[in-house]
C-alpha atoms as a PDB file:
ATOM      1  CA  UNK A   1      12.568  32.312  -8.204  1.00  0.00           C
ATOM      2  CA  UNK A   2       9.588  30.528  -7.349  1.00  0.00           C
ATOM      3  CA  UNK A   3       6.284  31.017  -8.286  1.00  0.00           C
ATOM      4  CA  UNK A   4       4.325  29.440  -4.963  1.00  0.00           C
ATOM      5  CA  UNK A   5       1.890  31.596  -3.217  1.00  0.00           C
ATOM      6  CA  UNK A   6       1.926  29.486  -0.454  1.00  0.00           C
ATOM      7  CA  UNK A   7       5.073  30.359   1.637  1.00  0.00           C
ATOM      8  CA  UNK A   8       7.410  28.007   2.640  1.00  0.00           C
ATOM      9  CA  UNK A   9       8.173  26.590   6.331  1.00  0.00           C
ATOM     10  CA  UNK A  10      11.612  25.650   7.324  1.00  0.00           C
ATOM     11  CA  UNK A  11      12.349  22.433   8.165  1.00  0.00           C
ATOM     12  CA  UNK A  12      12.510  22.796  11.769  1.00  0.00           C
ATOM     13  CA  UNK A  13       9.247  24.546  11.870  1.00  0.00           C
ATOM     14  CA  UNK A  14       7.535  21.144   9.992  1.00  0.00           C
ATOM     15  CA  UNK A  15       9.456  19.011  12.685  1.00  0.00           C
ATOM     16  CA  UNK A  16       8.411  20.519  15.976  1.00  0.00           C
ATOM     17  CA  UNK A  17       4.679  20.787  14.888  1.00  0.00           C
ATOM     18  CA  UNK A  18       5.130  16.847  13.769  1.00  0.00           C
ATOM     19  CA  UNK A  19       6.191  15.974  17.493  1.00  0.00           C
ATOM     20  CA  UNK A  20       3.670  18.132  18.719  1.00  0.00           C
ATOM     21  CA  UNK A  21       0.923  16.404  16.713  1.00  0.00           C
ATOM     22  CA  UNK A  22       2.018  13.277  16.988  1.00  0.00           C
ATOM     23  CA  UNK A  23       2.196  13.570  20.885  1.00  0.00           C
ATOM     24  CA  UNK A  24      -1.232  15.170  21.609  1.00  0.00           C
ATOM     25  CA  UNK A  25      -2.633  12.681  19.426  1.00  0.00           C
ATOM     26  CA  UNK A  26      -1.067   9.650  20.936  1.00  0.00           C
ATOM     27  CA  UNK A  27      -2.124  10.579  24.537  1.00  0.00           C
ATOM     28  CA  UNK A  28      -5.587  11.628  23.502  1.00  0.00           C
ATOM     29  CA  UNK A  29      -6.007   8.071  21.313  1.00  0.00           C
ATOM     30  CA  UNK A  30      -4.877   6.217  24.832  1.00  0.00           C
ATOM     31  CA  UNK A  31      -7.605   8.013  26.582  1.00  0.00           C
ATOM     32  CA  UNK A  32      -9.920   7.307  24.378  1.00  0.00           C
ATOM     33  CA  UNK A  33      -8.991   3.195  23.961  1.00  0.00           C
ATOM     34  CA  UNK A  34      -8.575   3.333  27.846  1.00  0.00           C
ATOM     35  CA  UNK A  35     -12.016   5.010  28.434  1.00  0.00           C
ATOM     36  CA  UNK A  36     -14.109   3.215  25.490  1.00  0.00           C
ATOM     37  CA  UNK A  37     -15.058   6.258  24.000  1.00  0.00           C
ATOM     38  CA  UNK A  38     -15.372   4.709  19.873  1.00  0.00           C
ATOM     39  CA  UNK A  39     -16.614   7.994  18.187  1.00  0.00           C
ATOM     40  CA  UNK A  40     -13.678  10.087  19.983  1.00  0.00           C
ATOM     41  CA  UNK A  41     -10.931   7.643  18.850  1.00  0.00           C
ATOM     42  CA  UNK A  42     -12.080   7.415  15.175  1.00  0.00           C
ATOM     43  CA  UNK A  43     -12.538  11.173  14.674  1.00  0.00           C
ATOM     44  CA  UNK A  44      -9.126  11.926  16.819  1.00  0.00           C
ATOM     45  CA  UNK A  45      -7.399   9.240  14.526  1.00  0.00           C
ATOM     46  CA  UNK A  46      -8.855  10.128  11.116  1.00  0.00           C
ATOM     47  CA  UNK A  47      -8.811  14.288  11.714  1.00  0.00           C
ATOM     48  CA  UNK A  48      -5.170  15.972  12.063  1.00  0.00           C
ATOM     49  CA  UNK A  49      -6.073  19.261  13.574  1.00  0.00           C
ATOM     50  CA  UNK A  50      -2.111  20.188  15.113  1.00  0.00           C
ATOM     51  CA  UNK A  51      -3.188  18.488  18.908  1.00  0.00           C
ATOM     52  CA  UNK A  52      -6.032  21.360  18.973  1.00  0.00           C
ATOM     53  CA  UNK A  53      -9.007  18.716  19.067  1.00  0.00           C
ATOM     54  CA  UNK A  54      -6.958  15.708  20.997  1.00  0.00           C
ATOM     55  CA  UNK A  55      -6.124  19.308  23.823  1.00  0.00           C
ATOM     56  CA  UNK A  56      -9.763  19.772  23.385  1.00  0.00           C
ATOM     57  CA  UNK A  57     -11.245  16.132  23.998  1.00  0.00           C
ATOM     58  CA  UNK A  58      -8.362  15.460  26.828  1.00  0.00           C
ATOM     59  CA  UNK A  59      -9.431  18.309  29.053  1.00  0.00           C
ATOM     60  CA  UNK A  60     -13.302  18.819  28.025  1.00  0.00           C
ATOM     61  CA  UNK A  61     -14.920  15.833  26.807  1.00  0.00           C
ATOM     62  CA  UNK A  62     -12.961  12.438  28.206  1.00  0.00           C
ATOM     63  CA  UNK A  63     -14.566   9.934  30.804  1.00  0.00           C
ATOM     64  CA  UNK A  64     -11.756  10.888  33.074  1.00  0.00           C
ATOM     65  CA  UNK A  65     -10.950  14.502  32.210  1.00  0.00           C
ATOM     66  CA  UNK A  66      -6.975  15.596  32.204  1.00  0.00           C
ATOM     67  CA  UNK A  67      -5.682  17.883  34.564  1.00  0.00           C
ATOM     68  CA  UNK A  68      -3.277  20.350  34.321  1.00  0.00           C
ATOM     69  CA  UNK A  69      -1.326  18.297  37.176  1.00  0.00           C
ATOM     70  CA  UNK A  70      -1.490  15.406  35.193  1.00  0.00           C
ATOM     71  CA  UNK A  71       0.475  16.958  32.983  1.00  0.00           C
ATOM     72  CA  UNK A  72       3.075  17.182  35.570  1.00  0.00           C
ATOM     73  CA  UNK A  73       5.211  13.563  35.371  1.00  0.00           C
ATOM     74  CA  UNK A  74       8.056  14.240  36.797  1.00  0.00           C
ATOM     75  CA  UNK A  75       6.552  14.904  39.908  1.00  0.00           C
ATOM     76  CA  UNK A  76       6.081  12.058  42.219  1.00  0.00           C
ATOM     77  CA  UNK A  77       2.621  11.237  43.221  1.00  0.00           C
ATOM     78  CA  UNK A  78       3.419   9.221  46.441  1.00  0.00           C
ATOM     79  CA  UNK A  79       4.482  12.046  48.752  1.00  0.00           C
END
């Protein structure tokens, strides 16, 4: 039996908010490098808030703002 107050998350669980993270946090770093915006990189790289801030400084706060459409890759752009 264990003791813990703090319940446990299964595996899977810890895995798909790791991609998530790490993928919100990867494209919010790149527009940040891309758009030389310092302070936004080294907060988004030092604070791990689940994508919530990266979501927040991709589609509020960047130089060049991210669209919902953007979002959309596997369209093609040249039509």
């Amino acid at each position: 039996m264990s003791s813990s107050v703090i319940p446990s998350i299964p595996v899977i669980l810890q895995l798909i908010l790791l991609v998530w993270s790490i993928a919100w946090k990867g494209i919010a770093l790149w527009y940040g490098a891309k758009n030389t915006q310092r302070n936004w990189f080294i907060v988004i790289l030092v604070i791990n808030s689940l994508g919530i801030l990266e979501i927040i400084y991709l589609f509020r706060f960047a130089k060049n703002r991210l669209t919902l459409g953007d979002l959309k890759f596997w369209k093609s752009k040249a039509k």
